[in-house]
C-alpha atoms as a PDB file:
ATOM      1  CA  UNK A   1       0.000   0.000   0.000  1.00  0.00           C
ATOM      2  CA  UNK A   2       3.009   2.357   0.874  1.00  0.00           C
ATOM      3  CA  UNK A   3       4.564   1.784  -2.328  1.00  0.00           C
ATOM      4  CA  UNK A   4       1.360   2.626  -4.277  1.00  0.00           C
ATOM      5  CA  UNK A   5       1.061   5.625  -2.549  1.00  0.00           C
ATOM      6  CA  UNK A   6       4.661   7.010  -3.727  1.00  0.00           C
ATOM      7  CA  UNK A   7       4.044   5.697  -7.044  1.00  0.00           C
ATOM      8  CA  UNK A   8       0.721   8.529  -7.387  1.00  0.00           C
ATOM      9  CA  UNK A   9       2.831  10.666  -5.023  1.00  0.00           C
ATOM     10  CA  UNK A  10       5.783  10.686  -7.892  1.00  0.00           C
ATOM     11  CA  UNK A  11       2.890  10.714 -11.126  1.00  0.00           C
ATOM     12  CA  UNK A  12       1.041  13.498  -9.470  1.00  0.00           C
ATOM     13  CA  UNK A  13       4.634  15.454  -8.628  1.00  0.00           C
ATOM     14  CA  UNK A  14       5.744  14.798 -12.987  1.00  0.00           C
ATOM     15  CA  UNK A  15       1.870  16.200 -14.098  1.00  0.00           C
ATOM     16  CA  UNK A  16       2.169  18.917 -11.833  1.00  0.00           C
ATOM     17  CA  UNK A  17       5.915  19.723 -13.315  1.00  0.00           C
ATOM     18  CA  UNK A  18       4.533  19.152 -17.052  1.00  0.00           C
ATOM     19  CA  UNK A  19       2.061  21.803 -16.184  1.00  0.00           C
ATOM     20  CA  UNK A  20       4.615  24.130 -15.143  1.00  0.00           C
ATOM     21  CA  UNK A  21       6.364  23.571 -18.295  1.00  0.00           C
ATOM     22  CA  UNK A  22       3.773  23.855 -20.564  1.00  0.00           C
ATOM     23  CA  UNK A  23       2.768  26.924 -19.244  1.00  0.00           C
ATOM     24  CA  UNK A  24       6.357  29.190 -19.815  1.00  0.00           C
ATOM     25  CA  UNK A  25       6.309  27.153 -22.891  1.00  0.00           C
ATOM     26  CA  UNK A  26       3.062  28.790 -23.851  1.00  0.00           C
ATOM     27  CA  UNK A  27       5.007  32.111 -22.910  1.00  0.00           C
ATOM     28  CA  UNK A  28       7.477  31.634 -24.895  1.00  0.00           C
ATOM     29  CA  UNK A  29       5.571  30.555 -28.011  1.00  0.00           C
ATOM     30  CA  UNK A  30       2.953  33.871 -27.801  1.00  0.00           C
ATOM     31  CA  UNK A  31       6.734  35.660 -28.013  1.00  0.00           C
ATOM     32  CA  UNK A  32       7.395  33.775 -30.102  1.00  0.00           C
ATOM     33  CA  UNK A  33       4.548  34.390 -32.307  1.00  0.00           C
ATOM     34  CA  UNK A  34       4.548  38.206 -31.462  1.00  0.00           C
ATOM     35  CA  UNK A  35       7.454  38.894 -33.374  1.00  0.00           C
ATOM     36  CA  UNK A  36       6.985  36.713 -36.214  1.00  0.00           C
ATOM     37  CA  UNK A  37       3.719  39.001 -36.717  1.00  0.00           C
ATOM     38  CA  UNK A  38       6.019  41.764 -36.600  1.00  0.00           C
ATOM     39  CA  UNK A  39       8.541  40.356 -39.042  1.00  0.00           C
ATOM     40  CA  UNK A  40       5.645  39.111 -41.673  1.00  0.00           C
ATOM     41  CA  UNK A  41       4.238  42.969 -41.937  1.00  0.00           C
ATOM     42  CA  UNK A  42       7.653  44.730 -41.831  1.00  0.00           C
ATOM     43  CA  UNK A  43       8.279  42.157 -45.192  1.00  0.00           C
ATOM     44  CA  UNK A  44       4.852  42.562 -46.408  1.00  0.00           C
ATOM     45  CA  UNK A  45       5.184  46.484 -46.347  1.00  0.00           C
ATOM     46  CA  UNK A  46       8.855  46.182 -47.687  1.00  0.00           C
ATOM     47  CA  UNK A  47       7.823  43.865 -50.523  1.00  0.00           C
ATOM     48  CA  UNK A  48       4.953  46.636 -51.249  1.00  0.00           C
ATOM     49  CA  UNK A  49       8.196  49.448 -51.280  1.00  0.00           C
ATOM     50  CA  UNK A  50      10.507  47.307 -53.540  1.00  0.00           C
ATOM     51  CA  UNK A  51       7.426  46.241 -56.034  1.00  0.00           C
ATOM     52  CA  UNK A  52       6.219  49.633 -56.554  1.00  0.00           C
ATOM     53  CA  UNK A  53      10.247  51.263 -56.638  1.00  0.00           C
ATOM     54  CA  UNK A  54      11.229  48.448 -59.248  1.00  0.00           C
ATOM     55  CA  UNK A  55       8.009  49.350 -61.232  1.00  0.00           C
ATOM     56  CA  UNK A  56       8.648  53.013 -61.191  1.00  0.00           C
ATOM     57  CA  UNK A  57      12.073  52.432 -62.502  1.00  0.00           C
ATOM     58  CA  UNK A  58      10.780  49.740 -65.156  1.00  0.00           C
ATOM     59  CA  UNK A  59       9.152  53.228 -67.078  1.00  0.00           C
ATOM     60  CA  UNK A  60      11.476  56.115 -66.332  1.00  0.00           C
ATOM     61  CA  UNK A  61      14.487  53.979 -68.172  1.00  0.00           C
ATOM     62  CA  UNK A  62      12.211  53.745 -71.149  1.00  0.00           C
ATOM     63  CA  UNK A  63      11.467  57.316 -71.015  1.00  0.00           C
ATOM     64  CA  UNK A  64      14.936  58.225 -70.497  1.00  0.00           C
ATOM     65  CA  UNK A  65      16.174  56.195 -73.523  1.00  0.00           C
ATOM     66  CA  UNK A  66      13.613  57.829 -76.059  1.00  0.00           C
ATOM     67  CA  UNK A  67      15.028  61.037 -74.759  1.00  0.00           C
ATOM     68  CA  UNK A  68      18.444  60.998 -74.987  1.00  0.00           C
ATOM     69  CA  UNK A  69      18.443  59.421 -78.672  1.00  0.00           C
ATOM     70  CA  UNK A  70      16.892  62.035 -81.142  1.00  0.00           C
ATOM     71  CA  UNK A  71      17.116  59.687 -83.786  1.00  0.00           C
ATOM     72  CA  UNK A  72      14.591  57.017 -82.810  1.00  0.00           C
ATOM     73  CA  UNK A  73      10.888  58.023 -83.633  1.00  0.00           C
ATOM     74  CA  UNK A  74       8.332  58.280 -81.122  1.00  0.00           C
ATOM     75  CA  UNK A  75       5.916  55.266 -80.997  1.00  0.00           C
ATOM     76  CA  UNK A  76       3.381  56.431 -78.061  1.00  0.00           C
ATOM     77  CA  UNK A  77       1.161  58.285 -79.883  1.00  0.00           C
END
């Protein structure tokens, strides 16, 4: 009878532990999770940035090349 009663002495002491671990593990992962929110819209707004620079750029070279040779006739009419 003594032993048995250890035995659910020593299962209730590891649940109670597991608990313990679970929860700062639960901390951890709602940090966790914090800044990966943070990282996905700093890369979502600098993806916006780059597309729309890289777009800009795309029509100003054309533009600048129809300017800077004379000789070529205009086709946007």
């Amino acid at each position: 009878m003594k032993k048995q009663f250890n035995r659910m002495r020593q299962l209730a002491n590891q649940t109670v532990g597991r608990a313990e671990k679970t929860e700062v593990l639960n901390e951890d992962l709602l940090q966790v999770e914090k800044r990966l929110e943070l990282v996905k819209q700093v890369s979502h707004s600098t993806h916006k940035k780059l597309t729309a620079c890289l777009q800009g750029q795309q029509g100003s070279d054309s533009d600048k090349r129809s300017v800077r040779d004379p000789g070529i006739p205009c086709i946007r009419e």
